[in-house]
C-alpha atoms as a PDB file:
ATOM      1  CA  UNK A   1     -13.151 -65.682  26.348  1.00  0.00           C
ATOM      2  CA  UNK A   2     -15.945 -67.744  24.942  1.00  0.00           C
ATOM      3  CA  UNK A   3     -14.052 -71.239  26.592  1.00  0.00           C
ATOM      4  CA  UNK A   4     -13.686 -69.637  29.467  1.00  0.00           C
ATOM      5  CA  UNK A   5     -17.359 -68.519  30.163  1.00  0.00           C
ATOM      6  CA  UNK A   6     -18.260 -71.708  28.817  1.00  0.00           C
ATOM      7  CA  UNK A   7     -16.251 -73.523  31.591  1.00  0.00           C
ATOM      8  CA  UNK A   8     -17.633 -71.351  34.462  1.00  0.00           C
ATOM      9  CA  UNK A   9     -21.422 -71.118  33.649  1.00  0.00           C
ATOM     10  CA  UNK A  10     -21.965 -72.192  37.097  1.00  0.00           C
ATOM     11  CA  UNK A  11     -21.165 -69.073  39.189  1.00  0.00           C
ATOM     12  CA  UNK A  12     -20.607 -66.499  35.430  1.00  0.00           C
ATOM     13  CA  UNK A  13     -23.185 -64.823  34.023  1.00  0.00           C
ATOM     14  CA  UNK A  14     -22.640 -63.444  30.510  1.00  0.00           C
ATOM     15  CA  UNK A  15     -24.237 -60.544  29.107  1.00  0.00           C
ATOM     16  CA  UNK A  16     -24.285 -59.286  25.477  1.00  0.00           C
ATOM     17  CA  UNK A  17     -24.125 -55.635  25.258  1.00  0.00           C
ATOM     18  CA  UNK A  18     -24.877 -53.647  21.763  1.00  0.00           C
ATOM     19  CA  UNK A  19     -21.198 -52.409  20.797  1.00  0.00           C
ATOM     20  CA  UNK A  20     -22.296 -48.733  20.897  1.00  0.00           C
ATOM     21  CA  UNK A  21     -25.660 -48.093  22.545  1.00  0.00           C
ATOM     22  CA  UNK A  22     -25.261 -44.409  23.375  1.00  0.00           C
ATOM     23  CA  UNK A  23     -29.121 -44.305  24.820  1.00  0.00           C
ATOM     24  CA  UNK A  24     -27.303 -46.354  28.075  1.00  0.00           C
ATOM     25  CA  UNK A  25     -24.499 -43.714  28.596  1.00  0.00           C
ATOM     26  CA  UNK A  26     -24.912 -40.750  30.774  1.00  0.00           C
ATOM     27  CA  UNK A  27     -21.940 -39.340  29.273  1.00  0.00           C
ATOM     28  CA  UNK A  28     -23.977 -38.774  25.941  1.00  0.00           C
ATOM     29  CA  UNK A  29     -27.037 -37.414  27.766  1.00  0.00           C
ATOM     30  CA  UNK A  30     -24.367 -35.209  29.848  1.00  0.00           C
ATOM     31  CA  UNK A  31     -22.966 -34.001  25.819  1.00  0.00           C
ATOM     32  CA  UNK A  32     -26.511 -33.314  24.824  1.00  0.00           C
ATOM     33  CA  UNK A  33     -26.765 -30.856  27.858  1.00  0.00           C
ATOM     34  CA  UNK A  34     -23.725 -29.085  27.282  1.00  0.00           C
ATOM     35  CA  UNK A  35     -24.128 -28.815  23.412  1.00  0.00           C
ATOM     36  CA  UNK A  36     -27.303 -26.943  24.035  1.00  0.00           C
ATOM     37  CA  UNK A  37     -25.192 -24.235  25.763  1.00  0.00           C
ATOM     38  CA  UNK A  38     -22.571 -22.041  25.174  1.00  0.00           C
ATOM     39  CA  UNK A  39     -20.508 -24.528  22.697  1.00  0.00           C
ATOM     40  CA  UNK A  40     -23.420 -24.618  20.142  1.00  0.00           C
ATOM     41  CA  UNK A  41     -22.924 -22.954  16.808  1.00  0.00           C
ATOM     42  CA  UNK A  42     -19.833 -21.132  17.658  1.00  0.00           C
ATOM     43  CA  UNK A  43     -16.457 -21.557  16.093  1.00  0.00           C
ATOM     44  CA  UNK A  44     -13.540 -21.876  18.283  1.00  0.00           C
ATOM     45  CA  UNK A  45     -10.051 -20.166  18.014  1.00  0.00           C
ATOM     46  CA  UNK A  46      -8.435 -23.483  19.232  1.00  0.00           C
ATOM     47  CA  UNK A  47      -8.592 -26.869  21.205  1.00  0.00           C
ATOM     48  CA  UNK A  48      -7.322 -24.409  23.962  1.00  0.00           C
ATOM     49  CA  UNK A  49     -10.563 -22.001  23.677  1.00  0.00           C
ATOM     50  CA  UNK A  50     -13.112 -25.370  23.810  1.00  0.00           C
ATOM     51  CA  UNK A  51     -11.576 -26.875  26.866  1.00  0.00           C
ATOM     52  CA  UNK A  52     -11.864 -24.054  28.627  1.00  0.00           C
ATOM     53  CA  UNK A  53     -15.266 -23.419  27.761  1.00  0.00           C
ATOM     54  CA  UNK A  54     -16.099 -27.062  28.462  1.00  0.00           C
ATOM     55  CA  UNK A  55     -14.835 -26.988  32.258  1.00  0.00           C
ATOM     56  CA  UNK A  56     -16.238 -23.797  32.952  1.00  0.00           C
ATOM     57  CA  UNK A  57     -19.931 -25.554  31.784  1.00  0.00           C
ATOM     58  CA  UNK A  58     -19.104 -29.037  33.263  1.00  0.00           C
ATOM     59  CA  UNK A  59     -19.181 -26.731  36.860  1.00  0.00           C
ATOM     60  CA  UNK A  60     -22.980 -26.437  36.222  1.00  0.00           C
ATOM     61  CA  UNK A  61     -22.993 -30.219  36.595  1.00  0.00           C
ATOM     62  CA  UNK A  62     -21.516 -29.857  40.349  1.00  0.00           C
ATOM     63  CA  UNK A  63     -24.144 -26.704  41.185  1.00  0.00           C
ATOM     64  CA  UNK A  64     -26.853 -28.694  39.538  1.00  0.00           C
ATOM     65  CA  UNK A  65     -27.248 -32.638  40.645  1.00  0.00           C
ATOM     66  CA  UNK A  66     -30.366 -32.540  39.174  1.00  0.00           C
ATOM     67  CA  UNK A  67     -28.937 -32.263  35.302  1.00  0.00           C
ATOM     68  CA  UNK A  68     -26.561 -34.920  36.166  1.00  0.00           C
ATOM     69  CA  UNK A  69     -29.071 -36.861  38.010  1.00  0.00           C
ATOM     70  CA  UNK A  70     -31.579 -36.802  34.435  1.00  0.00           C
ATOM     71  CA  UNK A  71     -28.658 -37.924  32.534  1.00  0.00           C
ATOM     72  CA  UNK A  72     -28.582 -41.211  34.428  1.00  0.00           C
ATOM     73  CA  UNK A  73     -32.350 -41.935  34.976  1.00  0.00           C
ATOM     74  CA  UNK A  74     -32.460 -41.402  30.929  1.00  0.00           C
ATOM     75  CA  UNK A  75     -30.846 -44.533  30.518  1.00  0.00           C
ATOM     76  CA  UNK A  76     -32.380 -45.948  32.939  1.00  0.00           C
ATOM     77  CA  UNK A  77     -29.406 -47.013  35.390  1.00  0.00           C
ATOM     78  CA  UNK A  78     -29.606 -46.080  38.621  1.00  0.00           C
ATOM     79  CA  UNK A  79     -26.577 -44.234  40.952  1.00  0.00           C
ATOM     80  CA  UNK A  80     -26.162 -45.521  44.612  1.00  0.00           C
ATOM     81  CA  UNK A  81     -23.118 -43.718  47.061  1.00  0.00           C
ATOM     82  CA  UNK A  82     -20.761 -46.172  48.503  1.00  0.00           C
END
């Protein structure tokens, strides 16, 4: 990979991303939200019992933009529809 972006340098830019920078994924902010509700401190009966309760809170994401929406301006990316 490195010969390769070394050969193209005229029309490649290369970036070097942190290998785990969780502060630049909304999919950790959108965790955070969703551990703060009814999956905190509770034991579960089975992998079963946590989906479940995961999809039913994940539909407060689709009634809500505005969670989903602060999850991406945390890490400061922006969202544009095609």
């Amino acid at each position: 990979m490195a010969a390769f972006a070394a050969a193209n340098t005229l029309w490649l830019t290369v970036v070097q991303l942190p290998r785990y920078a969780p502060e630049l994924n909304p999919v950790e902010m959108s965790w955070s939200v969703l551990k703060g509700g009814d999956i905190a401190n509770r034991v579960f009966g089975g992998v079963d019992e946590l989906n479940d309760l995961i999809r039913h809170d994940m539909t407060g994401f689709q009634h809500r933009p505005d969670l989903l929406d602060g999850c991406l301006a945390a890490t400061g990316l922006t969202w544009e529809p095609s």
